[in-house]
N, C-alpha and C. Protein backbone atom coordinates (compact mmCIF):
# COMPACT_ATOMS: atom_id res chain seq x y z
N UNK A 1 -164.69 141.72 -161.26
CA UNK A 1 -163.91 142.85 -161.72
C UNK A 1 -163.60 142.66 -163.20
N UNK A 2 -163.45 143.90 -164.20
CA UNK A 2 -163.49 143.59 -165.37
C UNK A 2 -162.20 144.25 -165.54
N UNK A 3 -160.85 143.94 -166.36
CA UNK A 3 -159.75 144.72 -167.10
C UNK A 3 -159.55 144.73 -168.42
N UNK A 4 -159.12 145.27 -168.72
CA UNK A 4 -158.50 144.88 -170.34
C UNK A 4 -157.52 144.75 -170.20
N UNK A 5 -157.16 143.60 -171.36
CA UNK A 5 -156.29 142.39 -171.32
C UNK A 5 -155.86 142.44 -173.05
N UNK A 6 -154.42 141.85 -173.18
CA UNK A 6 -154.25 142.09 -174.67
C UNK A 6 -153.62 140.75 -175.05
N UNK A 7 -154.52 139.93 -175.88
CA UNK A 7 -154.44 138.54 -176.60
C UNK A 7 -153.11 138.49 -176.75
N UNK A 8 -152.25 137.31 -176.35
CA UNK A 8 -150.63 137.09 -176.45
C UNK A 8 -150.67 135.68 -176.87
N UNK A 9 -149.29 135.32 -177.24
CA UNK A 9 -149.11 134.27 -177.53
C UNK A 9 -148.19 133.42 -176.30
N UNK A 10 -148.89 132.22 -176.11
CA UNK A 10 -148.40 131.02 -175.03
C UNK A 10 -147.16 130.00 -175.34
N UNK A 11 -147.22 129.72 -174.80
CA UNK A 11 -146.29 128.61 -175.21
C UNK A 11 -146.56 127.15 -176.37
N UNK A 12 -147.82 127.33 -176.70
CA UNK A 12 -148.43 126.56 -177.28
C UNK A 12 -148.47 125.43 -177.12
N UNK A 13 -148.17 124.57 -175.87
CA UNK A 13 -148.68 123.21 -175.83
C UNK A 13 -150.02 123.30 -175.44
N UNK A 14 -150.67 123.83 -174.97
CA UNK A 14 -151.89 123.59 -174.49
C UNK A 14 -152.90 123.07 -175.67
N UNK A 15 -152.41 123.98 -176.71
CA UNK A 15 -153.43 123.49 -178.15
C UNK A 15 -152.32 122.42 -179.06
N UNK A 16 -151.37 122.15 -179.02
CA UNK A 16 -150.51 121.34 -179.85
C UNK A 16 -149.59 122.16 -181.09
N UNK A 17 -149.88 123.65 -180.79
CA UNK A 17 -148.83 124.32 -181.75
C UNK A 17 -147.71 124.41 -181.35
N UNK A 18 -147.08 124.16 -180.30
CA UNK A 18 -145.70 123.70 -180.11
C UNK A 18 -145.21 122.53 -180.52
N UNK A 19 -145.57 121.69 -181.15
CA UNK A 19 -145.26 120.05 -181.65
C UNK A 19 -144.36 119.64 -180.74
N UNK A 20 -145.19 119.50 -179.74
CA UNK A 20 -143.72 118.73 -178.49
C UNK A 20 -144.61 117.24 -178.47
N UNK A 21 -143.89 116.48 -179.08
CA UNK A 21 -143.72 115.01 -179.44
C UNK A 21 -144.53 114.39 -178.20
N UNK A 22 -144.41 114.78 -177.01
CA UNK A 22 -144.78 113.79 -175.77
C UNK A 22 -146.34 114.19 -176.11
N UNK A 23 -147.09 115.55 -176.69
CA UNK A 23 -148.48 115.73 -176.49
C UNK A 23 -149.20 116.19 -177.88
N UNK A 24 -148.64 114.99 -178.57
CA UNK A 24 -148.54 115.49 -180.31
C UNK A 24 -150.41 116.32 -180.58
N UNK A 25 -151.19 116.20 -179.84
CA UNK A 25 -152.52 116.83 -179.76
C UNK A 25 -153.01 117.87 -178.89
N UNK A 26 -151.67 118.43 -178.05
CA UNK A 26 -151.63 119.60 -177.32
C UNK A 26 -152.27 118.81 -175.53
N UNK A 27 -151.73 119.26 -174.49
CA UNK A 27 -151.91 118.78 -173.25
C UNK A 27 -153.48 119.01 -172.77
N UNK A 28 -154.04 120.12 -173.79
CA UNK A 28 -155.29 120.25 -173.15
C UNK A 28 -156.24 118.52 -173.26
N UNK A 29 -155.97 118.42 -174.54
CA UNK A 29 -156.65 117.09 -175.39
C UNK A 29 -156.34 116.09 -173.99
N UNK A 30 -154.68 115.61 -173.36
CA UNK A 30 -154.65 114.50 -172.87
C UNK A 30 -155.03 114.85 -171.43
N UNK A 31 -155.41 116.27 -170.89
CA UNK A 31 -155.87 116.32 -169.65
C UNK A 31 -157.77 116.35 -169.45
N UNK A 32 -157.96 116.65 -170.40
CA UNK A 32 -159.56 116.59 -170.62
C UNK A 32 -160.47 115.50 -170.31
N UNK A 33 -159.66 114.07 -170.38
CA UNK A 33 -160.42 112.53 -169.86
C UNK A 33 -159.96 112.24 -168.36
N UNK A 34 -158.99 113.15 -168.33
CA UNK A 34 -158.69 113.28 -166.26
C UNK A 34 -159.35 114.20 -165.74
N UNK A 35 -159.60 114.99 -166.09
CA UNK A 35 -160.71 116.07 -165.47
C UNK A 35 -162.27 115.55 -165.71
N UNK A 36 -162.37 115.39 -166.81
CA UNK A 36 -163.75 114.55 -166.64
C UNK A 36 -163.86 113.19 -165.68
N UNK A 37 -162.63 112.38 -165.63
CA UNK A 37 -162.81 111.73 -164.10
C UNK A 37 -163.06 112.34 -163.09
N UNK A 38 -162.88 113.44 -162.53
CA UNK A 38 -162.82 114.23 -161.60
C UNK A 38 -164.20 114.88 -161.60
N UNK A 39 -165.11 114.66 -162.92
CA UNK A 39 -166.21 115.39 -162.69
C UNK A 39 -166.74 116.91 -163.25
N UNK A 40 -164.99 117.14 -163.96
CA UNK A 40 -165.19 118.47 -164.88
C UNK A 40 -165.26 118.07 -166.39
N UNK A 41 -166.38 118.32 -166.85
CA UNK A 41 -166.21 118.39 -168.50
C UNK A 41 -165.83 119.48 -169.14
N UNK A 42 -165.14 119.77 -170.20
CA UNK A 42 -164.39 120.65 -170.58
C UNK A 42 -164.54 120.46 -171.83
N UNK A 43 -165.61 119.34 -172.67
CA UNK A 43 -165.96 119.54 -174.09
C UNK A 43 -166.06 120.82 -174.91
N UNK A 44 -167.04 121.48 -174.17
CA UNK A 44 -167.58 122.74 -174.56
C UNK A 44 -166.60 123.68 -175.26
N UNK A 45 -165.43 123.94 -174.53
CA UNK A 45 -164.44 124.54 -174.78
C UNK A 45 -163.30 124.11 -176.18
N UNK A 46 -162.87 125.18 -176.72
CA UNK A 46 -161.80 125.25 -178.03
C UNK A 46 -160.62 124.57 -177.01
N UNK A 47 -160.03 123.40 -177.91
CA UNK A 47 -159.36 122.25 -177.31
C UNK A 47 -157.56 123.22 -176.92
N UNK A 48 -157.57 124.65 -176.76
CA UNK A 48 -156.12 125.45 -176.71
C UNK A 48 -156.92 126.31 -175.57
N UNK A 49 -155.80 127.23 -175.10
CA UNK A 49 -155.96 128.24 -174.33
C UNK A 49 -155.68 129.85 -175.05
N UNK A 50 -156.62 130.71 -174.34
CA UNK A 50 -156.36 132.33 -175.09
C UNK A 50 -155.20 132.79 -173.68
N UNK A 51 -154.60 132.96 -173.95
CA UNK A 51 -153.61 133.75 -173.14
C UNK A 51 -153.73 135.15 -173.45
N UNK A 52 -154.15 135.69 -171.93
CA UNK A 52 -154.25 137.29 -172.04
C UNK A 52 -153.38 138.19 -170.89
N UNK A 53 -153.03 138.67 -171.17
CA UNK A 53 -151.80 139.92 -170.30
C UNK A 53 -152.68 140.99 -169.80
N UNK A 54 -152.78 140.92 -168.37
CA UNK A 54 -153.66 141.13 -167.69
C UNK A 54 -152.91 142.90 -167.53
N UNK A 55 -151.50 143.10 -167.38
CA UNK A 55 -150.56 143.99 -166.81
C UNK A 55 -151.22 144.98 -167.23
N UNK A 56 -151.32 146.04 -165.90
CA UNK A 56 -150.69 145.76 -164.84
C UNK A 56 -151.07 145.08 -163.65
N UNK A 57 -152.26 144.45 -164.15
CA UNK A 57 -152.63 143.42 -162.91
C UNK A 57 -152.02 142.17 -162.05
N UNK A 58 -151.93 142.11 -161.95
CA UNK A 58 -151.34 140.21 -161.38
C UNK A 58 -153.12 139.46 -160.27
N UNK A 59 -152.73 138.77 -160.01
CA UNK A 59 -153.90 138.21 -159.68
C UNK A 59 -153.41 137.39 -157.84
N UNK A 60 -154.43 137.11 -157.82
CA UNK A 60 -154.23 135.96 -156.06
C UNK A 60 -155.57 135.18 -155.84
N UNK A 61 -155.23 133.84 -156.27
CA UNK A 61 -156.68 133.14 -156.08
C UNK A 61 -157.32 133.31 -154.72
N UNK A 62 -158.74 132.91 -154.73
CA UNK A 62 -159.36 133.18 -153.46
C UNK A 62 -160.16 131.56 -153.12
N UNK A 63 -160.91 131.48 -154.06
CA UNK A 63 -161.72 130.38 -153.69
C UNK A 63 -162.32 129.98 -155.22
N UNK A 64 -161.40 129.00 -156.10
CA UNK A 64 -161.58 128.81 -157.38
C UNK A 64 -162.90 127.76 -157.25
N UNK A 65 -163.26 127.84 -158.72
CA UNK A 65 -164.63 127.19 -158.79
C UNK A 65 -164.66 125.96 -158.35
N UNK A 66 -163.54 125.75 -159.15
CA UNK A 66 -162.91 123.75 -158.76
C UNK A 66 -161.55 123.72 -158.87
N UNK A 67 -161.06 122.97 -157.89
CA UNK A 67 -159.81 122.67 -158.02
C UNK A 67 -159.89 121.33 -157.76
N UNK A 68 -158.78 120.56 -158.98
CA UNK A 68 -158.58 119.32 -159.21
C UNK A 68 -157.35 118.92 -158.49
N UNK A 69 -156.95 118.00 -157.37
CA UNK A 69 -155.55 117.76 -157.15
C UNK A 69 -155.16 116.19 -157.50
N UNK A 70 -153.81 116.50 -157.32
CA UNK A 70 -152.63 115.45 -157.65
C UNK A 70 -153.84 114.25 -159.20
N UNK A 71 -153.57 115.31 -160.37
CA UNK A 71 -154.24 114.37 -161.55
C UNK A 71 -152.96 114.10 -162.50
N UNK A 72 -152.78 112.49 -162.40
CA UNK A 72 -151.42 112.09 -163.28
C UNK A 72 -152.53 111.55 -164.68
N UNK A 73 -152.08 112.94 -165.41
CA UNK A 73 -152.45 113.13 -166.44
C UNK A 73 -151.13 112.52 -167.60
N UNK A 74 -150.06 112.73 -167.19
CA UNK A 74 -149.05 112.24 -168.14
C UNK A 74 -147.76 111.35 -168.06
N UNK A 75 -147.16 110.34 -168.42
CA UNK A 75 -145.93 109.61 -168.76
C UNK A 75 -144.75 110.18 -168.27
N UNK A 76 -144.67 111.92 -168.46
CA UNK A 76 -143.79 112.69 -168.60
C UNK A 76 -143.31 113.35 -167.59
N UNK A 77 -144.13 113.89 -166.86
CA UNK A 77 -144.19 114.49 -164.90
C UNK A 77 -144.78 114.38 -164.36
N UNK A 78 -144.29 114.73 -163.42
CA UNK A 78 -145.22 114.26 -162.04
C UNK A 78 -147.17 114.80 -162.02
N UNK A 79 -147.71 114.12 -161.33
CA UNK A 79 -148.75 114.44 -161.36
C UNK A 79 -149.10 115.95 -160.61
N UNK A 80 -150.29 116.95 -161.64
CA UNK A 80 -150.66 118.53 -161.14
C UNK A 80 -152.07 118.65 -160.43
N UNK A 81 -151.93 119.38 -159.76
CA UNK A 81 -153.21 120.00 -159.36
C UNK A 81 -153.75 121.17 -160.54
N UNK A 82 -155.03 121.21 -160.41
CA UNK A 82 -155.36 122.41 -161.79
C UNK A 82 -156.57 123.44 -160.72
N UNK A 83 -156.20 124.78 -161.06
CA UNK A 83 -157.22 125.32 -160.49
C UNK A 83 -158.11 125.78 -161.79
N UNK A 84 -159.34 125.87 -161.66
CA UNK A 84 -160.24 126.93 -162.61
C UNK A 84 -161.30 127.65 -161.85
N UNK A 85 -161.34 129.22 -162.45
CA UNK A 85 -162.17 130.06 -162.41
C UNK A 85 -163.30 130.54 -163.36
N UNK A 86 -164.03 130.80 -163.11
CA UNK A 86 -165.33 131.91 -163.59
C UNK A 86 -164.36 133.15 -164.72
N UNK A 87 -164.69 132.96 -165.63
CA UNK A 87 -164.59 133.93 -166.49
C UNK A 87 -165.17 134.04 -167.73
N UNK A 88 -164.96 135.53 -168.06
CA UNK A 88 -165.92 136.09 -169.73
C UNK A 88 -165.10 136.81 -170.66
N UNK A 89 -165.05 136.83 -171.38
CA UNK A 89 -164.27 137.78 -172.02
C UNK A 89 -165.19 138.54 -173.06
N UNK A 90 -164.82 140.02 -173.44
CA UNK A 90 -165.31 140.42 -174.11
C UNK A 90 -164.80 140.84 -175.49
N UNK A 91 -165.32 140.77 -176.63
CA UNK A 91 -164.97 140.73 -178.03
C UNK A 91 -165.24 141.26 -179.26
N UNK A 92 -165.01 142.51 -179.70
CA UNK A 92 -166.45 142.56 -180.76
C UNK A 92 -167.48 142.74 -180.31
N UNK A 93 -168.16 143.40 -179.19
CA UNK A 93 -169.57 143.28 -178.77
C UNK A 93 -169.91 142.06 -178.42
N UNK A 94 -169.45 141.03 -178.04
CA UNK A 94 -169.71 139.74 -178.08
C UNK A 94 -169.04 138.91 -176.68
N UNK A 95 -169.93 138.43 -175.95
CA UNK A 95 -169.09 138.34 -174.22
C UNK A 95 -169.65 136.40 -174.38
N UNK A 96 -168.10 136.15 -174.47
CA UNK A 96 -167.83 134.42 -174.12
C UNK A 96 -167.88 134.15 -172.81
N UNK A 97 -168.49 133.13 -172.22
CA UNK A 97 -168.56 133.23 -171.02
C UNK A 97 -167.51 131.22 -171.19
N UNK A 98 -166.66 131.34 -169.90
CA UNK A 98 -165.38 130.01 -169.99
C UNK A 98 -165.32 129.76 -168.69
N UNK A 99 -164.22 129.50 -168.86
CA UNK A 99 -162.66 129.20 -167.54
C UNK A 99 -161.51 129.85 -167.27
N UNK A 100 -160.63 130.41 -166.58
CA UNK A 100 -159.40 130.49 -166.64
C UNK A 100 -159.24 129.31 -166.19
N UNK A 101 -158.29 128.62 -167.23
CA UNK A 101 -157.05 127.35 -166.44
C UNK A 101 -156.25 127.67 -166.24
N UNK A 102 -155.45 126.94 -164.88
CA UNK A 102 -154.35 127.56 -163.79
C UNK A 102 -153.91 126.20 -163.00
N UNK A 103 -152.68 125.64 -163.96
CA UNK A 103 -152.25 124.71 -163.13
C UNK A 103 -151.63 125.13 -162.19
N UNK A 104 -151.80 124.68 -161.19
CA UNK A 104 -151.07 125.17 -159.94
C UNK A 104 -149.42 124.99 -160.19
N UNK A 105 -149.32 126.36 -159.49
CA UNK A 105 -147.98 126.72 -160.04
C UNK A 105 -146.41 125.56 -158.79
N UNK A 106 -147.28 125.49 -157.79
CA UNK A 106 -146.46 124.56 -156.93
C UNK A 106 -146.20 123.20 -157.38
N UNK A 107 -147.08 122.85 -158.32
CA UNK A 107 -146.95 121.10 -158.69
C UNK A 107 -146.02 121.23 -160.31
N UNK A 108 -146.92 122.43 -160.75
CA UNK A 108 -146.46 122.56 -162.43
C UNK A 108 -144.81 121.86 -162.45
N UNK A 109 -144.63 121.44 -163.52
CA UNK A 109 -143.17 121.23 -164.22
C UNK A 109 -142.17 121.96 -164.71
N UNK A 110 -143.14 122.15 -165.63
CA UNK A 110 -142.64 123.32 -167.21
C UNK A 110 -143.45 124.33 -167.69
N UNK A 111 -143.25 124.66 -168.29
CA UNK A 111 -144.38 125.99 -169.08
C UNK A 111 -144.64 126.75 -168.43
N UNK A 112 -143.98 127.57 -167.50
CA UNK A 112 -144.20 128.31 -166.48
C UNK A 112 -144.21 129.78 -167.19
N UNK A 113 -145.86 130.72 -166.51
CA UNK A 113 -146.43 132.24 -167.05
C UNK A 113 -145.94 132.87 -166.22
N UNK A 114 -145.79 133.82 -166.93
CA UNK A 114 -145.62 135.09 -166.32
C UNK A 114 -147.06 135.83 -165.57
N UNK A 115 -146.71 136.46 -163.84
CA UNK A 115 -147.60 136.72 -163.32
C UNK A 115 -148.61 137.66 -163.68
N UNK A 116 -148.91 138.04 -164.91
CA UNK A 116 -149.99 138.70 -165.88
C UNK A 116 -150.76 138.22 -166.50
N UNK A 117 -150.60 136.95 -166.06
CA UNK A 117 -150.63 136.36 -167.76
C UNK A 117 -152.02 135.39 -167.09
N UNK A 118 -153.30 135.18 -167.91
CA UNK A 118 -154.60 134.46 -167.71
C UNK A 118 -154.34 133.59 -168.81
N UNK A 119 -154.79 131.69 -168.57
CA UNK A 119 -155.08 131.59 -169.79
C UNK A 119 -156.46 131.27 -169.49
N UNK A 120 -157.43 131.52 -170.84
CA UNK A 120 -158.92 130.89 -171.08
C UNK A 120 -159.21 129.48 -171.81
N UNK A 121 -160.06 129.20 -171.08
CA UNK A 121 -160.86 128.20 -172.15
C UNK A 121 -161.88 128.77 -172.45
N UNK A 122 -162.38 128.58 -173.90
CA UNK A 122 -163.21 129.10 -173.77
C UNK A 122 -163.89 128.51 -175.36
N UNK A 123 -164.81 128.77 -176.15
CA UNK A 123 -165.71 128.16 -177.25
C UNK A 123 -164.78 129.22 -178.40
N UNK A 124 -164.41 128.56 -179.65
CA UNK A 124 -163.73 128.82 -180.26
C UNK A 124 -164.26 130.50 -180.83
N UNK A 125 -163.17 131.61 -181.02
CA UNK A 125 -163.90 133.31 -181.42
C UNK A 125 -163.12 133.10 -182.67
N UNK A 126 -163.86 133.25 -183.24
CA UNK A 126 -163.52 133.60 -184.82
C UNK A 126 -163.54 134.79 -185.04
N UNK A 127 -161.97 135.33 -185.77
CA UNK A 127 -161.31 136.65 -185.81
C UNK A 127 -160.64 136.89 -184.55
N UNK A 128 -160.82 136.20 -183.39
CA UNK A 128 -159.48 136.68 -182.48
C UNK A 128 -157.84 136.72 -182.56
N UNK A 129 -157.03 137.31 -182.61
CA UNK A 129 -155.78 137.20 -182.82
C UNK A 129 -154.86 137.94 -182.14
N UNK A 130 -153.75 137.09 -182.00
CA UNK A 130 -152.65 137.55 -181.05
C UNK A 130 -152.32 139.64 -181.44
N UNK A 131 -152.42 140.36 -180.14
CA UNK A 131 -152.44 141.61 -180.07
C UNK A 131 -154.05 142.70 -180.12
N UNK A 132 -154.70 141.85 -179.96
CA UNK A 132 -156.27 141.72 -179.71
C UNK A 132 -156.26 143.00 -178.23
N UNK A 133 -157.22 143.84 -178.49
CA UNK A 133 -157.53 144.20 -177.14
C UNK A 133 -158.72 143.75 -176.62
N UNK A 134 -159.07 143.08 -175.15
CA UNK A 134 -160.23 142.43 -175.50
C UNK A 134 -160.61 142.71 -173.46
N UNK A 135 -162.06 143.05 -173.21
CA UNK A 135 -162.25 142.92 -171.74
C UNK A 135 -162.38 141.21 -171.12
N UNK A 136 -161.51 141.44 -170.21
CA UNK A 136 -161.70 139.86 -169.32
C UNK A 136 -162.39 140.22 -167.90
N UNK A 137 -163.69 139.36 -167.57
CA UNK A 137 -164.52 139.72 -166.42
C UNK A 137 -163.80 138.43 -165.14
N UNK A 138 -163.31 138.72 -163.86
CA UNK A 138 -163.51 137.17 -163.24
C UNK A 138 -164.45 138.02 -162.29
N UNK A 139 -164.23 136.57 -161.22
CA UNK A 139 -165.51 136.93 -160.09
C UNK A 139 -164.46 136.99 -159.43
N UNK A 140 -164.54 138.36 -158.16
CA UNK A 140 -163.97 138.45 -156.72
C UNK A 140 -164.32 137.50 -155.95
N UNK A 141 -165.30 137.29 -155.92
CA UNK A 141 -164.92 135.70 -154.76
C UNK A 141 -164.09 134.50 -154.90
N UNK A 142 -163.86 134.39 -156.40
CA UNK A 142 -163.00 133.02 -156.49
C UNK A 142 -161.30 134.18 -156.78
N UNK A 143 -161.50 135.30 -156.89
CA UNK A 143 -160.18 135.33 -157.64
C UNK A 143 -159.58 137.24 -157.84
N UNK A 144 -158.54 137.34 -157.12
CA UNK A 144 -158.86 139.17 -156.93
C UNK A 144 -157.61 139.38 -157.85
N UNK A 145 -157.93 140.52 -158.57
CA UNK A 145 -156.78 141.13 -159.25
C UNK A 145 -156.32 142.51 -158.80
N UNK A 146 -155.22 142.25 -158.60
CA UNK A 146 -154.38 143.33 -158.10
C UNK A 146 -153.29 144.32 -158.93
N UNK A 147 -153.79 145.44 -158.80
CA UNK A 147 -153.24 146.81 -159.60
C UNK A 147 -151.74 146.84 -158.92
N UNK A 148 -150.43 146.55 -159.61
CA UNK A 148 -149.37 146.96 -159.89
C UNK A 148 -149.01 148.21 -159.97
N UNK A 149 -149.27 148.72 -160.39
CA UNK A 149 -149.27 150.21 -160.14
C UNK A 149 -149.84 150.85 -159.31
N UNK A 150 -150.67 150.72 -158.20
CA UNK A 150 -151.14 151.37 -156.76
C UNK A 150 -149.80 150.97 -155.46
């Protein structure tokens, strides 16, 4: 299913623009050598997340590509499960093909989204910027989005 989605701004630890001292290189950086234990590489990808506002959608996983559990990735809390999905986004004529990352919201700590809210990984877009209108594709089998307004 494809929506349009409008580029927002996150909380910024994921890329390290929040300067929170415990992940002075953003959490994506210190979860990236635990997921590659696990068998996911995540090089490929711009070391932050695109956060996109799906609304009025909200979403309900189905059967994510991979899900990683109980990975004590940090000093700081308890160890998360991470789900990821199949996704593309579209840009400029130009379709990135990524991840949504989705720590599971039952283990998560802190940094808790709002139910609109996707973030991507995805290979760095030059000229994207917060208030962006941009199409996001997932796959119905791993992941259904649901109209708020029906």
């Amino acid at each position: 299913m494809k929506v349009n989605a409008i580029v927002c701004q996150g909380h910024g630890v994921a890329s390290g623009k929040a300067k929170d001292p415990r992940y002075p290189e953003g959490t994506l950086k210190a979860q990236y050598k635990y997921f590659l234990q696990k068998s996911l590489n995540l090089n490929q990808y711009f070391p932050g997340t695109i956060n996109l506002d799906i609304a009025p959608y909200t979403f309900k996983i189905k059967k994510p590509k991979y899900f990683l559990e109980n990975v004590n990735w940090s000093d700081y809390i308890p160890p998360e499960n991470f789900y990821f999905f199949d996704a593309s986004l579209q840009f400029n004529e130009t379709t990135y093909k990524g991840l949504i990352y989705m720590p599971d919201p039952t283990t998560k700590a802190e940094h808790f989204q709002n139910p609109t809210i996707l973030e991507l990984l995805l290979p760095k877009i030059e000229g994207l910027k917060y208030g962006d209108l941009v199409m996001v594709e997932v796959f119905d089998a791993q992941m259904e989005l649901i109209d708020g307004l029906s």
